[in-house]
N, C-alpha and C. Protein backbone atom coordinates (compact mmCIF):
# COMPACT_ATOMS: atom_id res chain seq x y z
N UNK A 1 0.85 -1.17 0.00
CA UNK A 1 0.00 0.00 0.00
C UNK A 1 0.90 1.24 0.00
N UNK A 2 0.87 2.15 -0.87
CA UNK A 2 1.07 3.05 -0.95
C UNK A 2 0.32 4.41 0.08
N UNK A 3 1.39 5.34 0.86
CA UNK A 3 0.93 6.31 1.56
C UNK A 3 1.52 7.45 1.27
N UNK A 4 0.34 8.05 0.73
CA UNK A 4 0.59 9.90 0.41
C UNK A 4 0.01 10.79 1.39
N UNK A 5 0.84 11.76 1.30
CA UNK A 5 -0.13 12.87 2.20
C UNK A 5 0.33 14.36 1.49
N UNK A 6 -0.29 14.58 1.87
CA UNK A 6 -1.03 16.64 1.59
C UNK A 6 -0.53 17.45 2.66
N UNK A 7 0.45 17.95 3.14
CA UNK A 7 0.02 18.62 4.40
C UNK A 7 1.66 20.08 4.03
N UNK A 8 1.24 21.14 4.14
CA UNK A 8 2.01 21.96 4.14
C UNK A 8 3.39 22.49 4.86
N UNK A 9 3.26 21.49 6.20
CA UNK A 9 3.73 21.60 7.27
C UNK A 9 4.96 20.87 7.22
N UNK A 10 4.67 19.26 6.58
CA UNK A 10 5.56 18.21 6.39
C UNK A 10 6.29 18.34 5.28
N UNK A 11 7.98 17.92 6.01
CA UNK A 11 8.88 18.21 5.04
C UNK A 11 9.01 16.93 4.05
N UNK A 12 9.36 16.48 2.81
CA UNK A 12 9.60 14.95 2.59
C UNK A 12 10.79 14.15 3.19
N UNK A 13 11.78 14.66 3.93
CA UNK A 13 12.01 13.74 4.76
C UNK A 13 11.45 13.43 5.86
N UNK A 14 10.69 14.83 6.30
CA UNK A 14 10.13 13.60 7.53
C UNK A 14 8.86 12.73 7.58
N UNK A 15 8.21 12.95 6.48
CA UNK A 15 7.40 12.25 5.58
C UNK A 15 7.50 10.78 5.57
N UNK A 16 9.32 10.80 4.70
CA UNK A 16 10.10 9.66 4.58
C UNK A 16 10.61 8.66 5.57
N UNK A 17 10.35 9.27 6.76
CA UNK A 17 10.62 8.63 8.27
C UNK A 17 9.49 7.60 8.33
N UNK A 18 8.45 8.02 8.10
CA UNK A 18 6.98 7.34 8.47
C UNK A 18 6.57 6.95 7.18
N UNK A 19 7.36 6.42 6.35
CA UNK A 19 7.08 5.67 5.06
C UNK A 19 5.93 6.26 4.37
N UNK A 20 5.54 7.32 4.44
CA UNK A 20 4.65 8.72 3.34
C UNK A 20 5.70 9.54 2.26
N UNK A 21 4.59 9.89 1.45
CA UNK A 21 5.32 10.62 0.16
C UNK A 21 4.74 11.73 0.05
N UNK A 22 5.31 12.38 0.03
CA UNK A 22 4.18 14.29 0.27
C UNK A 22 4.56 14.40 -1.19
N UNK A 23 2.99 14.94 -1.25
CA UNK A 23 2.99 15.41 -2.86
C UNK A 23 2.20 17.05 -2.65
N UNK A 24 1.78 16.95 -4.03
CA UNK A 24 1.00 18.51 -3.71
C UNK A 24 -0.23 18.68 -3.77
N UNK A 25 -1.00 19.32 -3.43
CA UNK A 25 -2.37 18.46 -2.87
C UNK A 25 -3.43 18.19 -4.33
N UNK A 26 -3.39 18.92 -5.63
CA UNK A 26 -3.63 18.00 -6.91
C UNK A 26 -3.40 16.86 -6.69
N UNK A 27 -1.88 16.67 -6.67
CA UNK A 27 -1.39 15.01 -7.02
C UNK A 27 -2.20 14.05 -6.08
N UNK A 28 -2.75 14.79 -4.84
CA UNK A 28 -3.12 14.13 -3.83
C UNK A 28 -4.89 13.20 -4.55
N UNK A 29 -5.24 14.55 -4.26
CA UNK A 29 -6.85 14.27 -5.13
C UNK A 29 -6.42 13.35 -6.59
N UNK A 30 -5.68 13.43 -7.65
CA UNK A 30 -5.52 12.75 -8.76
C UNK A 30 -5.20 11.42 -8.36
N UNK A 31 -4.05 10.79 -7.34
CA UNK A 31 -3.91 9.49 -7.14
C UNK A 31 -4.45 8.94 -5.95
N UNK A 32 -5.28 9.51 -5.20
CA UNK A 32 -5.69 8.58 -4.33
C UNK A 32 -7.26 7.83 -4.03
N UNK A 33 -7.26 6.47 -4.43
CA UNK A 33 -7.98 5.34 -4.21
C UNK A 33 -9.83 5.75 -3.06
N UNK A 34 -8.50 6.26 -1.60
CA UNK A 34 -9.59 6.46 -0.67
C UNK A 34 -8.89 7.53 -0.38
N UNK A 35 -9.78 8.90 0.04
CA UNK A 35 -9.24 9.68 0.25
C UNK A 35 -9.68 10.62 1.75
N UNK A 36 -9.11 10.53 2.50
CA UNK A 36 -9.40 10.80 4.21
C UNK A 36 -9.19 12.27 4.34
N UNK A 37 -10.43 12.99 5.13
CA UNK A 37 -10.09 14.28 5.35
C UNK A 37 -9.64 13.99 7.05
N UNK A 38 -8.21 14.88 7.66
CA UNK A 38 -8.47 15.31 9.12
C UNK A 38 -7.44 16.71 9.48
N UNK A 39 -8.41 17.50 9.12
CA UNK A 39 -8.48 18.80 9.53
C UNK A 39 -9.20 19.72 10.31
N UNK A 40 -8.57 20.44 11.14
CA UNK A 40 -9.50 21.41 12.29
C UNK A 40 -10.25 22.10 11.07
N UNK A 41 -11.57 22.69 11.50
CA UNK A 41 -12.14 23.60 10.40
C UNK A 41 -11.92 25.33 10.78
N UNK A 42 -11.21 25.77 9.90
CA UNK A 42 -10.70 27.17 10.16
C UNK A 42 -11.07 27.84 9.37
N UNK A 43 -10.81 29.09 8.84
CA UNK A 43 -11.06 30.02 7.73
C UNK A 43 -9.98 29.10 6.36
N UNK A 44 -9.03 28.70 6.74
CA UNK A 44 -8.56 28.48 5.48
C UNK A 44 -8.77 26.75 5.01
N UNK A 45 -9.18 26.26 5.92
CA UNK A 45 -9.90 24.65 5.31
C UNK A 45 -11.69 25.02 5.07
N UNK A 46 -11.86 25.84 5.37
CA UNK A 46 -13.25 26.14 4.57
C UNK A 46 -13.42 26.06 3.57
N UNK A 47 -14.54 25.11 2.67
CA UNK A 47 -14.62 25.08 1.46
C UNK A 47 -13.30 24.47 0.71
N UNK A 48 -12.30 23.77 1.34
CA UNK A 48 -10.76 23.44 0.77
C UNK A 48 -11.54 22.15 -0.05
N UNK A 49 -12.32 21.31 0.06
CA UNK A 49 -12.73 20.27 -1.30
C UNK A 49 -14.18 21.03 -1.68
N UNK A 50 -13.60 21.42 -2.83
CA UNK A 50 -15.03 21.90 -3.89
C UNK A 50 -14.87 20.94 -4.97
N UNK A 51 -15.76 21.69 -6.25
CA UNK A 51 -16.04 20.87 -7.57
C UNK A 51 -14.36 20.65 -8.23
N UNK A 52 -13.91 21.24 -8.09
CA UNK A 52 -12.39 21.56 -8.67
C UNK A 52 -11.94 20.59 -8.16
N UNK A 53 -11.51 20.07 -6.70
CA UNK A 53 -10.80 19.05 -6.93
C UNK A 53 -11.56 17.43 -6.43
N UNK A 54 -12.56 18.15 -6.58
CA UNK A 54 -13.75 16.46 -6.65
C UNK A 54 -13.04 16.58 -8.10
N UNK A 55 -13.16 16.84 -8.95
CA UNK A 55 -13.75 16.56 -10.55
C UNK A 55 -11.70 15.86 -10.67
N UNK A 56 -10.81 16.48 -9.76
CA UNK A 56 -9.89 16.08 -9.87
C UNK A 56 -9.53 14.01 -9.59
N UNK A 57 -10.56 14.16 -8.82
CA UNK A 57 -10.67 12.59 -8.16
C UNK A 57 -11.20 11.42 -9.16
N UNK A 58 -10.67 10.26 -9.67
CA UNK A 58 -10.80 9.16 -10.24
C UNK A 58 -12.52 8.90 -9.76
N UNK A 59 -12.85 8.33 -11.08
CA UNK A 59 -14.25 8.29 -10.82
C UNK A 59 -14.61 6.70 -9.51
N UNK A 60 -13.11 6.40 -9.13
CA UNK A 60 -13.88 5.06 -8.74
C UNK A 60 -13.23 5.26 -7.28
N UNK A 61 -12.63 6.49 -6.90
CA UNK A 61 -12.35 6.42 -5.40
C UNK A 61 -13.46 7.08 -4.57
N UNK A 62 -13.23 7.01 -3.36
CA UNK A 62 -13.86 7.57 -2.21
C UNK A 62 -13.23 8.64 -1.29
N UNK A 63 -14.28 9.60 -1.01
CA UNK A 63 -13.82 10.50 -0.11
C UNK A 63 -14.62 10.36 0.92
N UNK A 64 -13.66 10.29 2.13
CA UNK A 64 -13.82 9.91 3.44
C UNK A 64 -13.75 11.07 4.26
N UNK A 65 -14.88 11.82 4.93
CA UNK A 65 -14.52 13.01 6.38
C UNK A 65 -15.13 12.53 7.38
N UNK A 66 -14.25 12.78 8.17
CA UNK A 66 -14.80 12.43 9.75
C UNK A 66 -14.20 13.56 10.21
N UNK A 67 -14.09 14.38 9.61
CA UNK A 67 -13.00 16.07 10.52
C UNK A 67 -14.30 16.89 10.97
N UNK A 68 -14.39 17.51 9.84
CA UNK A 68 -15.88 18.61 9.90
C UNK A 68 -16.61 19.08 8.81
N UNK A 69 -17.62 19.13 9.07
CA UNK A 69 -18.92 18.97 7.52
C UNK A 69 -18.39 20.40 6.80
N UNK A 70 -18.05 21.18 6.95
CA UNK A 70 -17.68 22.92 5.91
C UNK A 70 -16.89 22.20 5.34
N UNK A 71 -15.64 21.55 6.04
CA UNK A 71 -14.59 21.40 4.82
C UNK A 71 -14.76 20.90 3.25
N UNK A 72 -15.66 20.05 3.27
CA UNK A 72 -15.93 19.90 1.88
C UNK A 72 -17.87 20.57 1.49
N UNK A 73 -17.66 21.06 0.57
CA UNK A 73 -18.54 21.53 -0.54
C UNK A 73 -19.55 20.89 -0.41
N UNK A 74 -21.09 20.73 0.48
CA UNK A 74 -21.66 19.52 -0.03
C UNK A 74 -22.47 19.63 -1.15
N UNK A 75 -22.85 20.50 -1.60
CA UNK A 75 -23.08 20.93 -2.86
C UNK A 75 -22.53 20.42 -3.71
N UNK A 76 -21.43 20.79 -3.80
CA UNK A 76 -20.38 20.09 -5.10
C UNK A 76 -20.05 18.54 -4.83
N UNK A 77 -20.43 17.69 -3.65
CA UNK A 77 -20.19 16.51 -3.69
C UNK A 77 -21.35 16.10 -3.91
N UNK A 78 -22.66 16.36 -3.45
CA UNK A 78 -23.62 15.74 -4.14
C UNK A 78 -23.94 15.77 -5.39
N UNK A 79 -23.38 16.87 -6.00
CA UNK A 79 -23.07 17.09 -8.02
C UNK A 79 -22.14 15.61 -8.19
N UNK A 80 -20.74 15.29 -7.23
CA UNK A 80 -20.22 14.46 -7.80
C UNK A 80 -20.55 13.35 -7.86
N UNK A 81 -21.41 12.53 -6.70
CA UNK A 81 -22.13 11.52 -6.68
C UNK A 81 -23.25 11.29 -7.68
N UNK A 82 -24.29 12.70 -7.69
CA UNK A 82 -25.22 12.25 -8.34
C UNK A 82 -24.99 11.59 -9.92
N UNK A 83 -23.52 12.47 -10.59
CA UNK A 83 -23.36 12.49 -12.03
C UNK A 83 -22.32 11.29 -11.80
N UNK A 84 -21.81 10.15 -10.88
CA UNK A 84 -20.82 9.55 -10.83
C UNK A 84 -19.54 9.76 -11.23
N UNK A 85 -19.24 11.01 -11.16
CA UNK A 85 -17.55 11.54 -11.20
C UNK A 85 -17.10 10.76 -9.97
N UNK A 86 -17.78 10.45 -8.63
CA UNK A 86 -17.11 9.77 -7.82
C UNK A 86 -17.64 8.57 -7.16
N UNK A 87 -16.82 7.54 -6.83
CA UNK A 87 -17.87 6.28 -6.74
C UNK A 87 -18.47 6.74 -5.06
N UNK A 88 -17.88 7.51 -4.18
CA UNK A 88 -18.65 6.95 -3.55
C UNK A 88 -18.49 8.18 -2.18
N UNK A 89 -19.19 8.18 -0.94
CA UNK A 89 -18.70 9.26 0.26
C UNK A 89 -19.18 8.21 1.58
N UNK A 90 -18.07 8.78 2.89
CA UNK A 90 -18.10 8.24 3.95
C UNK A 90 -18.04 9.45 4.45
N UNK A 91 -19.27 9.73 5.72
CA UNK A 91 -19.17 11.23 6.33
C UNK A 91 -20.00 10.24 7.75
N UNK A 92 -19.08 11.13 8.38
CA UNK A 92 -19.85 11.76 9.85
C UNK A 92 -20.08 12.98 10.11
N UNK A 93 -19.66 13.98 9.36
CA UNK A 93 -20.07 15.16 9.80
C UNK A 93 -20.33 15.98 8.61
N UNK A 94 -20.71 17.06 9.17
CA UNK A 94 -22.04 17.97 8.13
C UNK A 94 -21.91 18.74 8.46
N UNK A 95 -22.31 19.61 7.08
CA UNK A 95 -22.89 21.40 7.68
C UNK A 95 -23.60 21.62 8.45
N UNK A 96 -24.87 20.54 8.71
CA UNK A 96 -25.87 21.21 9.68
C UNK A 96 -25.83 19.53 10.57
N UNK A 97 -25.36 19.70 11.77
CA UNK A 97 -25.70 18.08 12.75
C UNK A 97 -26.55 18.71 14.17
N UNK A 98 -27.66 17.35 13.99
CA UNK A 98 -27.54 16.60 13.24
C UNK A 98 -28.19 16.51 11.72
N UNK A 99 -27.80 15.74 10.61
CA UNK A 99 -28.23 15.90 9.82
C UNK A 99 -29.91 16.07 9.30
N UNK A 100 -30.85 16.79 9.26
CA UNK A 100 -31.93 17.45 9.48
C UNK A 100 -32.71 15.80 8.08
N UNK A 101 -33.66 15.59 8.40
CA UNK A 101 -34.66 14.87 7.78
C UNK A 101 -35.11 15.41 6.55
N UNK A 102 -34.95 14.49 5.32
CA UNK A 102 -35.18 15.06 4.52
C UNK A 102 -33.58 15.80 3.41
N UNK A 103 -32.50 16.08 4.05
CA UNK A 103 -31.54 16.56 3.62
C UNK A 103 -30.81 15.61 2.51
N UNK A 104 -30.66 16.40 1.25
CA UNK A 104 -30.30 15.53 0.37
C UNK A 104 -29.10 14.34 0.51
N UNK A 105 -28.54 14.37 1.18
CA UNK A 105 -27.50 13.30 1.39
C UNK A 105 -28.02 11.97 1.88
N UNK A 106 -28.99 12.52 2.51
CA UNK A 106 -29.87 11.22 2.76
C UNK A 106 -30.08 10.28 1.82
N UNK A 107 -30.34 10.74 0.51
CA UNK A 107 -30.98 10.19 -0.51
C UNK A 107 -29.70 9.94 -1.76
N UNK A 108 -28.54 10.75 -1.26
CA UNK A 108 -27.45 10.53 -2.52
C UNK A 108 -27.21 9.18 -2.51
N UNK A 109 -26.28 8.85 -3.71
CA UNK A 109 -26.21 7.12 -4.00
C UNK A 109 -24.61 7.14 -3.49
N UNK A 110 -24.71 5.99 -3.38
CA UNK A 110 -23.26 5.21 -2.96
C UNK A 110 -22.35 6.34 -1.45
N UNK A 111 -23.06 6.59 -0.38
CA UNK A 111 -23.08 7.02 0.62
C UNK A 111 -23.43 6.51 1.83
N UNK A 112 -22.41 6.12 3.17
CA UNK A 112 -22.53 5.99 4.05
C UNK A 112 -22.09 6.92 5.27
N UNK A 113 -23.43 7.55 5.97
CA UNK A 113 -23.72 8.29 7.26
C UNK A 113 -23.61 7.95 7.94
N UNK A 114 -23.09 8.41 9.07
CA UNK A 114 -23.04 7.85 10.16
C UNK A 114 -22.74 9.57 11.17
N UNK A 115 -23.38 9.61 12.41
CA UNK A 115 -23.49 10.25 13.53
C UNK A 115 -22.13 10.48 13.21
N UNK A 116 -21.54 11.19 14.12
CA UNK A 116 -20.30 11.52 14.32
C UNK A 116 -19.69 11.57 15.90
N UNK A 117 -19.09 10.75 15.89
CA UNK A 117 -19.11 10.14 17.24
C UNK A 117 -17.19 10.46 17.94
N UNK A 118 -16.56 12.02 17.87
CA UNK A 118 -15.69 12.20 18.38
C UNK A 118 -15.03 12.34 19.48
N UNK A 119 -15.90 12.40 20.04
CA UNK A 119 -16.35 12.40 21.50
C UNK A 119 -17.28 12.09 22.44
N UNK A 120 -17.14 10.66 22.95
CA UNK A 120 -18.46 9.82 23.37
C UNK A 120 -18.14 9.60 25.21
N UNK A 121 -18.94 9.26 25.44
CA UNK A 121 -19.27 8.25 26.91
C UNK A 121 -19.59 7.13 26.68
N UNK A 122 -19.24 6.17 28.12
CA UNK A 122 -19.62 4.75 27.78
C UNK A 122 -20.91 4.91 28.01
N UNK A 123 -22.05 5.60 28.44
CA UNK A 123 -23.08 5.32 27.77
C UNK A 123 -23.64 5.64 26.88
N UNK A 124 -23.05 6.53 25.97
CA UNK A 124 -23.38 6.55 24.66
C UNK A 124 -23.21 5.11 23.60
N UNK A 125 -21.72 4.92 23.85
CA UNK A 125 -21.35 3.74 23.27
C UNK A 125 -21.85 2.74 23.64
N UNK A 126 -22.97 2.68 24.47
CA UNK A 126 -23.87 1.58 24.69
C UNK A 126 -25.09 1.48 24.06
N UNK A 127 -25.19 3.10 24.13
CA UNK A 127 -26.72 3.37 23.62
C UNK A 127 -26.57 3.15 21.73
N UNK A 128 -25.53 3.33 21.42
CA UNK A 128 -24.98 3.22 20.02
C UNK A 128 -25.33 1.68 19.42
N UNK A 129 -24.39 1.11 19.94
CA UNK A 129 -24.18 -0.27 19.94
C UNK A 129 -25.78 -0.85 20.36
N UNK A 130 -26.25 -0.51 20.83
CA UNK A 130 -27.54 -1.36 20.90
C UNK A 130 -28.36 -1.23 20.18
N UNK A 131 -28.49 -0.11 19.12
CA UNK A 131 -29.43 0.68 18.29
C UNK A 131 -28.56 -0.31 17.00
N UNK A 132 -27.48 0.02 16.82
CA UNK A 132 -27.05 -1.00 15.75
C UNK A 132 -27.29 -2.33 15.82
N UNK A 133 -27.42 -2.89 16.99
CA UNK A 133 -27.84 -4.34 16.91
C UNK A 133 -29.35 -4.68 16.67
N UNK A 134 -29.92 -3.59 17.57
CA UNK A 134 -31.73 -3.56 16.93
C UNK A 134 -31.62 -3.62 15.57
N UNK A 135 -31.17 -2.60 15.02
CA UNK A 135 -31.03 -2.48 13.38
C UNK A 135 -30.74 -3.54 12.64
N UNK A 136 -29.74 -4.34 13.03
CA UNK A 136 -29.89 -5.45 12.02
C UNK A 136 -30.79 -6.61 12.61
N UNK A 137 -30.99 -7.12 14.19
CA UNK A 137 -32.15 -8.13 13.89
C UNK A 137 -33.48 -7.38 13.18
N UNK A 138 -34.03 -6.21 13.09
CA UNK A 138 -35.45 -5.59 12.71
C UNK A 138 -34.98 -5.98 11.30
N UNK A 139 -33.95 -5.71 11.07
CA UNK A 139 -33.54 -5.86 9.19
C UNK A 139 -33.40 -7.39 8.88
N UNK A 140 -33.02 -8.10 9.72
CA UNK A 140 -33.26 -9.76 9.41
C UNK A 140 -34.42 -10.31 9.73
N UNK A 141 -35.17 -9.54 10.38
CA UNK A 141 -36.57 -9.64 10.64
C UNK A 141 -37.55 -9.47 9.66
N UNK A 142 -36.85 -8.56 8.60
CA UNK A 142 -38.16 -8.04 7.64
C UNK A 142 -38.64 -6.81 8.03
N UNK A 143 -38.13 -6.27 8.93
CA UNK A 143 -39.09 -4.85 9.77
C UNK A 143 -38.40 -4.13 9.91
N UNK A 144 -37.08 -3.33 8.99
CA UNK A 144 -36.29 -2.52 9.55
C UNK A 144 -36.79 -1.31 10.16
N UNK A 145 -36.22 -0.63 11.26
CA UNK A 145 -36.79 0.13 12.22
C UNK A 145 -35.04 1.37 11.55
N UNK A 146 -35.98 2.64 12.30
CA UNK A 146 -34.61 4.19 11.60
C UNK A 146 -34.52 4.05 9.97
N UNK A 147 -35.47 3.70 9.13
CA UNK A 147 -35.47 3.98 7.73
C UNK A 147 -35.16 5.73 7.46
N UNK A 148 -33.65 5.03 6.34
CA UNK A 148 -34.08 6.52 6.38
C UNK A 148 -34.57 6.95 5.17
């Protein structure tokens, strides 16, 4: 497996320490497979993935955020999904959380949502975990329950 990274900060040797190849963040969007956002959201990662470098991305990778919903465009990613410029999105977080009923992402194709869970308690992670296990016996049941 090949590991690239994007980051302005990192020099390529020390990149080269931790077996990464810093490129420039085009090259980043052009060769990568799956592509992971983790960035604080500031004035200057605002809006940093729009249509420009979705349209840069291979139609058969994935973009992955679990940082924060501004950073990418969702506008311009639901353009990329809907027209399949990209195969596919993994999000926990959003412009508006929680994600409001009805909000188009709900309904985009080849997309998996999920809460965003950066900071939990063990009874959350109970209350989590038990809602996922309802979910799939109601779904092996025939009766799925949280349709969304």
């Amino acid at each position: 497996m090949t590991i690239i990274g994007w980051d302005r900060s990192i020099t390529p040797a020390r990149a080269a320490q931790h077996g990464a190849t810093v490129v420039s963040k085009d090259e980043l969007f052009e060769a990568s497979d799956l592509l992971t956002i983790h960035l604080p959201l500031s004035d200057s990662s605002r809006g940093l993935v729009g249509s420009r470098e979705l349209a840069l991305m291979k139609p058969t990778a994935y973009l992955i955020n679990t940082s924060r919903g501004p950073i990418v465009d969702e506008a311009a990613l639901l353009d990329a999904l809907h027209s399949g410029r990209l195969a596919g999105a993994a999000l926990d977080v959003y412009d508006s959380e929680p994600l409001p009923t009805g909000h188009p992402l709900r309904s985009a194709p080849n997309t998996l949502l999920l809460p965003h869970l950066g900071y939990v308690t063990t009874d959350q992670y109970a209350r989590f975990y038990a809602d996922v296990v309802e979910d799939i016996v109601a779904w092996d049941d025939g009766a799925p329950v949280r349709v969304l």
